[in-house]
C-alpha atoms as a PDB file:
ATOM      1  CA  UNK A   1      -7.050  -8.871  14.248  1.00  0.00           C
ATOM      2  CA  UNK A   2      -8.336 -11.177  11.195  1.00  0.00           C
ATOM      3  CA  UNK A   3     -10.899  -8.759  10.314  1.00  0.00           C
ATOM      4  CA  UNK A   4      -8.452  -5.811  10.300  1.00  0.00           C
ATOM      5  CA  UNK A   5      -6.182  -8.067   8.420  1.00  0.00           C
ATOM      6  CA  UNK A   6      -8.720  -8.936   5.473  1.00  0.00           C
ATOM      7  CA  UNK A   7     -10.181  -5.353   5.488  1.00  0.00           C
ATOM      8  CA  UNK A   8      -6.486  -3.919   4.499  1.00  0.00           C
ATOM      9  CA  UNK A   9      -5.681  -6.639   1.745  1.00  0.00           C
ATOM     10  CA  UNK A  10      -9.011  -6.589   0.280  1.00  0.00           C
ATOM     11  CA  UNK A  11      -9.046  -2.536   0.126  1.00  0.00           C
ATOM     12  CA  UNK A  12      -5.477  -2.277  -1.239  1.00  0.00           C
ATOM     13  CA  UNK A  13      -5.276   0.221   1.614  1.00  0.00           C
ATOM     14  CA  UNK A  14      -1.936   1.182   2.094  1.00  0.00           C
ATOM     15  CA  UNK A  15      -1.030   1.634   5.917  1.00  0.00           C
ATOM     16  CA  UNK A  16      -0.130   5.105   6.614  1.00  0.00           C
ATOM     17  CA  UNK A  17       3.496   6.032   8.439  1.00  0.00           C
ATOM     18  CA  UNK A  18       2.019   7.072  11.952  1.00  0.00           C
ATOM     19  CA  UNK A  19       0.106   3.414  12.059  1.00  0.00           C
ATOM     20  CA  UNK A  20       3.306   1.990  11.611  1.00  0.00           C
ATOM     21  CA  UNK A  21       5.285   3.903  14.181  1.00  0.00           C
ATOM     22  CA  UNK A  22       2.299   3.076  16.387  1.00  0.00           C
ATOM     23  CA  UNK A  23       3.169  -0.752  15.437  1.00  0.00           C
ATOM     24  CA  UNK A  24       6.732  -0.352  16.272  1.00  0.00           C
ATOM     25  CA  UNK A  25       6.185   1.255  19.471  1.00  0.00           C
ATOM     26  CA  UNK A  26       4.254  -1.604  20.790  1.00  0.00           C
ATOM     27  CA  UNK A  27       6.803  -3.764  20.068  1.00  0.00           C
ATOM     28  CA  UNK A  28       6.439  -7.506  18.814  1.00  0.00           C
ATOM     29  CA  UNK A  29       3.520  -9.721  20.316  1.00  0.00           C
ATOM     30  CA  UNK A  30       1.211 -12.791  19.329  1.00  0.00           C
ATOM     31  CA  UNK A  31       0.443 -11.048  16.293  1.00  0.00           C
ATOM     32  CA  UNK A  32       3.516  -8.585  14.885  1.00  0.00           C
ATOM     33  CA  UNK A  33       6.999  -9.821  14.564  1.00  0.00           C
ATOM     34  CA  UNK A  34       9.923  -7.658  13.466  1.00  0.00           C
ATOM     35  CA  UNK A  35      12.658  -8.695  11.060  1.00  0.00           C
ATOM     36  CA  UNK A  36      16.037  -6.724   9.789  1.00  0.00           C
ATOM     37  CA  UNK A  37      15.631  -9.261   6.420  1.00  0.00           C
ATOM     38  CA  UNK A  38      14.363 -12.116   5.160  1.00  0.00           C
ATOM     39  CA  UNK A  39      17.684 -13.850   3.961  1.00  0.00           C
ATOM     40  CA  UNK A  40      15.763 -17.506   3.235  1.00  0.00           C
ATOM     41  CA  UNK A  41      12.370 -18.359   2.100  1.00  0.00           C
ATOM     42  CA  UNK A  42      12.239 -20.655   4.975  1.00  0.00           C
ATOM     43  CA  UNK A  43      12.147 -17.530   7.860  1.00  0.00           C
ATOM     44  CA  UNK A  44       9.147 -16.459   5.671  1.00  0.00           C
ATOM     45  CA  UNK A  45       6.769 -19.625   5.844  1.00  0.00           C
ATOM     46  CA  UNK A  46       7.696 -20.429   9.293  1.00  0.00           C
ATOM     47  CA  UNK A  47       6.137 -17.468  10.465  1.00  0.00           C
ATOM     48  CA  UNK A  48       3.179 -17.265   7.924  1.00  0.00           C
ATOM     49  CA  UNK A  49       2.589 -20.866   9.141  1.00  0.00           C
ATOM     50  CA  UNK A  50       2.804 -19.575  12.902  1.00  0.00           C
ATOM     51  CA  UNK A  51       0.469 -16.460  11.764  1.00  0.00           C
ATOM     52  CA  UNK A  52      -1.767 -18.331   9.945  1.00  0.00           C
ATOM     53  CA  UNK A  53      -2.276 -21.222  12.822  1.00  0.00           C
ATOM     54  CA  UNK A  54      -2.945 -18.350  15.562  1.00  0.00           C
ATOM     55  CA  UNK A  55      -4.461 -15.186  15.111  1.00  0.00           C
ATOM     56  CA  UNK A  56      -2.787 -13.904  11.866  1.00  0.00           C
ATOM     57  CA  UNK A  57      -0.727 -10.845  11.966  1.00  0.00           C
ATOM     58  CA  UNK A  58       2.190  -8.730   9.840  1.00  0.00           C
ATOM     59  CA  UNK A  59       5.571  -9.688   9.760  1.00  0.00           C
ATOM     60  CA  UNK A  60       7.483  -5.948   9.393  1.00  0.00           C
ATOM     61  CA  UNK A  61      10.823  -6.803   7.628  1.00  0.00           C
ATOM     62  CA  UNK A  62      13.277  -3.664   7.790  1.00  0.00           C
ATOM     63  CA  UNK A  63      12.943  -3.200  11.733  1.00  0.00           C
ATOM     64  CA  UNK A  64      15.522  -5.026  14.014  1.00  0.00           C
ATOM     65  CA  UNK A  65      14.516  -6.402  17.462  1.00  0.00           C
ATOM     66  CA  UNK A  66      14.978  -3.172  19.233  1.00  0.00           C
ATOM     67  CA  UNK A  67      12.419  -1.633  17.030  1.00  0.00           C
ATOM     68  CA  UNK A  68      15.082   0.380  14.964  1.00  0.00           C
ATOM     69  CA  UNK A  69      13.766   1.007  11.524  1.00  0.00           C
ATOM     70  CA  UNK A  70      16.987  -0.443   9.042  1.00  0.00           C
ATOM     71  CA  UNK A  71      14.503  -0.801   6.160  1.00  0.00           C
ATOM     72  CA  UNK A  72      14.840  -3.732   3.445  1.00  0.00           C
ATOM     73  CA  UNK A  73      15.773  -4.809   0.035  1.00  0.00           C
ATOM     74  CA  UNK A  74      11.945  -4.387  -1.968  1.00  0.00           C
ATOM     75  CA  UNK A  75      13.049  -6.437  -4.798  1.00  0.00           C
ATOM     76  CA  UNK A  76      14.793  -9.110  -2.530  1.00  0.00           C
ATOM     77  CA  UNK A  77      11.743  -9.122  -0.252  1.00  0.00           C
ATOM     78  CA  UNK A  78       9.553  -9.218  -3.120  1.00  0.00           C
ATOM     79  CA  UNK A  79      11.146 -12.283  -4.278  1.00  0.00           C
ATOM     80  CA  UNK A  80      11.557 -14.013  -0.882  1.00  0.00           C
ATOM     81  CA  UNK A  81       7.609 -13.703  -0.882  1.00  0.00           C
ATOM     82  CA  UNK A  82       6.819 -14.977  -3.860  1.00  0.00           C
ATOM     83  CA  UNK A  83       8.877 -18.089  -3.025  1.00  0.00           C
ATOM     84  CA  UNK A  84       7.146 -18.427   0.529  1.00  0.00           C
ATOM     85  CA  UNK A  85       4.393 -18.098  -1.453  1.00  0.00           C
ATOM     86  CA  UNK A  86       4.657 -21.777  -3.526  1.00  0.00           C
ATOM     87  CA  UNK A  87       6.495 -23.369  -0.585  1.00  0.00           C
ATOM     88  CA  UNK A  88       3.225 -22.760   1.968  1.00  0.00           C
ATOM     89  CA  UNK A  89       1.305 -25.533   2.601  1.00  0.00           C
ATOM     90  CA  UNK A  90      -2.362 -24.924   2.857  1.00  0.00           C
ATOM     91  CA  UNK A  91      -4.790 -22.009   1.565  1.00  0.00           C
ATOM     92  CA  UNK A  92      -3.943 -18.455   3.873  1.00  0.00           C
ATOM     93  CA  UNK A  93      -4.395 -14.871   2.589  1.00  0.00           C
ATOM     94  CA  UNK A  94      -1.095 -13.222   2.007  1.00  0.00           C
ATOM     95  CA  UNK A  95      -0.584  -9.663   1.183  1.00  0.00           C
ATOM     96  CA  UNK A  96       2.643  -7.502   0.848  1.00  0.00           C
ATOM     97  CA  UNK A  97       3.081  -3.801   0.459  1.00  0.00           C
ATOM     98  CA  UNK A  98       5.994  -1.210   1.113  1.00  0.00           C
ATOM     99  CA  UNK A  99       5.846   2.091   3.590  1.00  0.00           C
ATOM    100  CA  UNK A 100       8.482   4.375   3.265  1.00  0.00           C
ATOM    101  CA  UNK A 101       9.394   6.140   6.776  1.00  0.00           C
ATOM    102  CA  UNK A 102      11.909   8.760   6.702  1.00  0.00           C
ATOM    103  CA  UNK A 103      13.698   7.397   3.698  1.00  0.00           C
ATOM    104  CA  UNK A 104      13.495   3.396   4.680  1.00  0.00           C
ATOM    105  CA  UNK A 105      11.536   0.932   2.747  1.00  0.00           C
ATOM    106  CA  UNK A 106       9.427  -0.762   5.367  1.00  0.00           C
ATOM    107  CA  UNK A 107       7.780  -4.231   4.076  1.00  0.00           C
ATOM    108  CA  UNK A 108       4.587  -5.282   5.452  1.00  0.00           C
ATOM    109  CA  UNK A 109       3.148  -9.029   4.965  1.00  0.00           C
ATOM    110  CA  UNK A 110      -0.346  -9.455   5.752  1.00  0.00           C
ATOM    111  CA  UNK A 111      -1.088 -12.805   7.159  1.00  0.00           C
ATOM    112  CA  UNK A 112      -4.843 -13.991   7.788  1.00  0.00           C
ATOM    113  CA  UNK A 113      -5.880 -16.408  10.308  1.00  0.00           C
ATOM    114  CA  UNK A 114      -6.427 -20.013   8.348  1.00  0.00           C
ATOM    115  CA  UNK A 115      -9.419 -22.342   9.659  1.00  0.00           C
ATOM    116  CA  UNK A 116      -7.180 -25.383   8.437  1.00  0.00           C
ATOM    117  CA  UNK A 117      -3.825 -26.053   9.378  1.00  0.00           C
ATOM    118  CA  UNK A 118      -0.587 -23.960   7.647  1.00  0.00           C
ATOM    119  CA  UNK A 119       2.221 -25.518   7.179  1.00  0.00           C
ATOM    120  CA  UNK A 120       5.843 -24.890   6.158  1.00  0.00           C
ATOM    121  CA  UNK A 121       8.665 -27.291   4.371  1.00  0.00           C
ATOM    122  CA  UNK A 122       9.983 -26.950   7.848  1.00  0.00           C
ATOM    123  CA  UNK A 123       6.956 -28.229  10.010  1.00  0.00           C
ATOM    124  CA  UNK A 124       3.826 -26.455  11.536  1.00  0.00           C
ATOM    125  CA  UNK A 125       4.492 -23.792  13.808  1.00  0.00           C
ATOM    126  CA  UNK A 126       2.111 -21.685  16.236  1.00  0.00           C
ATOM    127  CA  UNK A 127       2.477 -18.271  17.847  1.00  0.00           C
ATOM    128  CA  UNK A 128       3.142 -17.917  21.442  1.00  0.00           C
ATOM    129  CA  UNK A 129       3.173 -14.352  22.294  1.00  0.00           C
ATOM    130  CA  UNK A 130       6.651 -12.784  20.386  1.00  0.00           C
ATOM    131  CA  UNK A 131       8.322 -16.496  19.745  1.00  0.00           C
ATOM    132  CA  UNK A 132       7.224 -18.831  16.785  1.00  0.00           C
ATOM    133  CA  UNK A 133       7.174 -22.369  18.233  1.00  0.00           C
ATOM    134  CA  UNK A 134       6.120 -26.341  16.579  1.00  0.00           C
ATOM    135  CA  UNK A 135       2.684 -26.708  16.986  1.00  0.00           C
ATOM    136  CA  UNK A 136       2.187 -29.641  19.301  1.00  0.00           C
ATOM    137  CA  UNK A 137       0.630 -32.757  17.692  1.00  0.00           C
ATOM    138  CA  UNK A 138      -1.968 -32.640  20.382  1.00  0.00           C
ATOM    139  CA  UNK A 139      -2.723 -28.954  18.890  1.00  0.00           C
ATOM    140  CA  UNK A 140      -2.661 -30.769  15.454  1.00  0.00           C
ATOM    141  CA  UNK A 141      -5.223 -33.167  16.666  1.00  0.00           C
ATOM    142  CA  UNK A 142      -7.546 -30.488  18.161  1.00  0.00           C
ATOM    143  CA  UNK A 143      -7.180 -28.488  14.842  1.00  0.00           C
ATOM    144  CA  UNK A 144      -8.084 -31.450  12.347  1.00  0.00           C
ATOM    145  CA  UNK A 145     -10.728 -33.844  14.046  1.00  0.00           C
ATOM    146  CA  UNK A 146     -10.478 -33.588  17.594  1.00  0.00           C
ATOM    147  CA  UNK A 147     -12.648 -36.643  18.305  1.00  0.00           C
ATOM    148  CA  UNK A 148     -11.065 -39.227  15.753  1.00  0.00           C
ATOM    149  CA  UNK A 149      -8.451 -41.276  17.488  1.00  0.00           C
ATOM    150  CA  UNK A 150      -6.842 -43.549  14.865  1.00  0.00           C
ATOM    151  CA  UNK A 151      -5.047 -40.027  13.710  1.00  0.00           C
ATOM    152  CA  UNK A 152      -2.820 -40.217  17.284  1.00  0.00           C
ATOM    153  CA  UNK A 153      -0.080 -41.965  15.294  1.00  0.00           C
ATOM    154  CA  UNK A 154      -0.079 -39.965  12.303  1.00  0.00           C
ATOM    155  CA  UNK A 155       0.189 -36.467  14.459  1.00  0.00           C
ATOM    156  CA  UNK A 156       2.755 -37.606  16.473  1.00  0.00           C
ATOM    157  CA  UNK A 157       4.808 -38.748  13.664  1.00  0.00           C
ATOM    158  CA  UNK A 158       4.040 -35.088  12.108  1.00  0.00           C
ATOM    159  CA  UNK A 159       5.283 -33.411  15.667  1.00  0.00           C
ATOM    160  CA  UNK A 160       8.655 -35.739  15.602  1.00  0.00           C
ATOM    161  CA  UNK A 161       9.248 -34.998  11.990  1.00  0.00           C
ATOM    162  CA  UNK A 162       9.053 -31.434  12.856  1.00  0.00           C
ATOM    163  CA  UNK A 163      11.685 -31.509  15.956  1.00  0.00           C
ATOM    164  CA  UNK A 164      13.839 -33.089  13.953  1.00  0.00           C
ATOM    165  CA  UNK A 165      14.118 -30.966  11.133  1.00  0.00           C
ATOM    166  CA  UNK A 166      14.295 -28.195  13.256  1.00  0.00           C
ATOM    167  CA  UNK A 167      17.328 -29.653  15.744  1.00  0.00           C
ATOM    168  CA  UNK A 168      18.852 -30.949  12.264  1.00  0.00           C
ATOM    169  CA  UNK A 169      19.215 -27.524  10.585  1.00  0.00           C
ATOM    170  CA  UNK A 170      20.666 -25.550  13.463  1.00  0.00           C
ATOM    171  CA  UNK A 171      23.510 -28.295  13.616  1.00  0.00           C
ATOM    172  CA  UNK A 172      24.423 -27.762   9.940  1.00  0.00           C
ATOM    173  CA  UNK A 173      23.747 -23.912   9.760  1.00  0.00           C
ATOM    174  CA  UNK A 174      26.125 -24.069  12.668  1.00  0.00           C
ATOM    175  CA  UNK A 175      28.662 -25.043  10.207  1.00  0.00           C
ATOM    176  CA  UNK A 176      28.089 -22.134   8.416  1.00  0.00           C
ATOM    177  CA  UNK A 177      29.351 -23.259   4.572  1.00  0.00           C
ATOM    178  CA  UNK A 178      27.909 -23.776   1.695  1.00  0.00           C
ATOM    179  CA  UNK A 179      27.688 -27.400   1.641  1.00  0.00           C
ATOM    180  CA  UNK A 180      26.032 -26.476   4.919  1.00  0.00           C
ATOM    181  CA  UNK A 181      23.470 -24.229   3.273  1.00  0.00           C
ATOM    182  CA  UNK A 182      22.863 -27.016   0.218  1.00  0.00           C
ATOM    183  CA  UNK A 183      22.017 -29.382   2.350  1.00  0.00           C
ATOM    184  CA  UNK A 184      19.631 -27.537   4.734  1.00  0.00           C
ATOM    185  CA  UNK A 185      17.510 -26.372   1.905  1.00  0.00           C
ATOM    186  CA  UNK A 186      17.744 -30.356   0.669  1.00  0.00           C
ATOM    187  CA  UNK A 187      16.636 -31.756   3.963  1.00  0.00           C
ATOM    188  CA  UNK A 188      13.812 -28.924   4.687  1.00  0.00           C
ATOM    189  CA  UNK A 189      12.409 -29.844   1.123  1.00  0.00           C
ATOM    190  CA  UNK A 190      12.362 -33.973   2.061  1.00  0.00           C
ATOM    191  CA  UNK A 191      11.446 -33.032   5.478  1.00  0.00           C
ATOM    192  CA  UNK A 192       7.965 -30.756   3.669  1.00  0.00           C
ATOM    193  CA  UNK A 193       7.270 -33.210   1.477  1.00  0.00           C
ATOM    194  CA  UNK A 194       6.743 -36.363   3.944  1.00  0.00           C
ATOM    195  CA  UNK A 195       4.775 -34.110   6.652  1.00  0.00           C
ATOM    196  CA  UNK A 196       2.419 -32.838   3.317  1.00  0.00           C
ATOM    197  CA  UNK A 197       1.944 -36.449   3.096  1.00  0.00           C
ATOM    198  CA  UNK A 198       1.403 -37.180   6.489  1.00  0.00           C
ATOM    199  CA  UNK A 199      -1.252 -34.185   6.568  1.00  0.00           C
ATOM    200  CA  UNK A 200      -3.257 -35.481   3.412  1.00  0.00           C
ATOM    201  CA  UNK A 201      -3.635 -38.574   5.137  1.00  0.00           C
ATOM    202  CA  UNK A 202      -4.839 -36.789   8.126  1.00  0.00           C
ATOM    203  CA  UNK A 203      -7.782 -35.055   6.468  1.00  0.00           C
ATOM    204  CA  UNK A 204      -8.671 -37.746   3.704  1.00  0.00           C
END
């Protein structure tokens, strides 16, 4: 999947509409998830982090869950990716382009599989099968130096951080205001920062 990834981004080969409707038909998996929009730069880097940690894969914004092609906003996607873009943590290959099918702007992002670890303001995540989960800080571990010990403390502190965050911001998008909104974006940002930290030390 890597290979076909880097072999369409480094071509500038734009997918044609029947590979697409082959994509859709298959359905989301470990490597293709399907989103109506991309509302918040966060929903973005989540899932290039997930991508990036696994096998890499496109994220096909303009098709809801039941593969039903909705098509998306280009400029709003456009921007939404170049946001994701400086909030990533780490070095991945990124690629976006647009397929039109039957009169809907389809947006593909091309996500290549990362040797180091990905991560997002919101934590490191990990694909398992169609669901984007936190990457475990035994996974961490493995990833980074799987014989060192002395980084047990550091990896777990990176794992809690992430649980947090992520119990944290459902409460307060739960309350569904702007206040709400203000201070999810406020406490994803903190949140990024300290497990950027906690990473440098990791590899340093």
């Amino acid at each position: 999947m890597s290979e076909l990834i880097e072999y369409e981004k480094n071509t500038g080969r734009i997918m044609t509409i029947s590979e697409i409707q082959e994509i859709i038909s298959r359905g989301e998996n470990t490597t293709v998830e399907f989103k109506t929009k991309i509302s918040q730069p966060w929903i973005l880097t989540r899932n290039i982090s997930a991508f990036a940690n696994t096998k890499g894969g496109k994220i096909l914004v303009g098709v809801d869950e039941r593969r039903g092609i909705v098509g998306c906003d280009r400029k709003q996607l456009q921007r939404m990716f170049e946001i994701a873009q400086r909030d990533i943590n780490g070095k991945v290959d990124l690629a976006l382009e647009f397929v039109n099918v039957n009169g809907n702007n389809i947006g593909v992002i091309f996500v290549g599989r990362s040797k180091g670890i990905i991560s997002s303001k919101d934590g490191v995540f990990i694909r398992v099968g169609a669901a984007t989960q936190v990457m475990s800080s035994l996974e961490i571990q493995n990833r980074i130096l799987p014989e060192e010990k002395p980084i047990d403390k550091l990896t777990e502190l990176v794992s809690e951080q992430t649980n947090r965050i992520k119990n944290l911001q459902e409460e307060i998008r739960r309350g569904n205001s702007w206040k709400s909104k203000v201070l999810d974006y406020l406490i994803g940002g903190v949140v990024g920062a300290v497990i950027g930290f906690l990473l440098t030390l990791l590899l340093t």
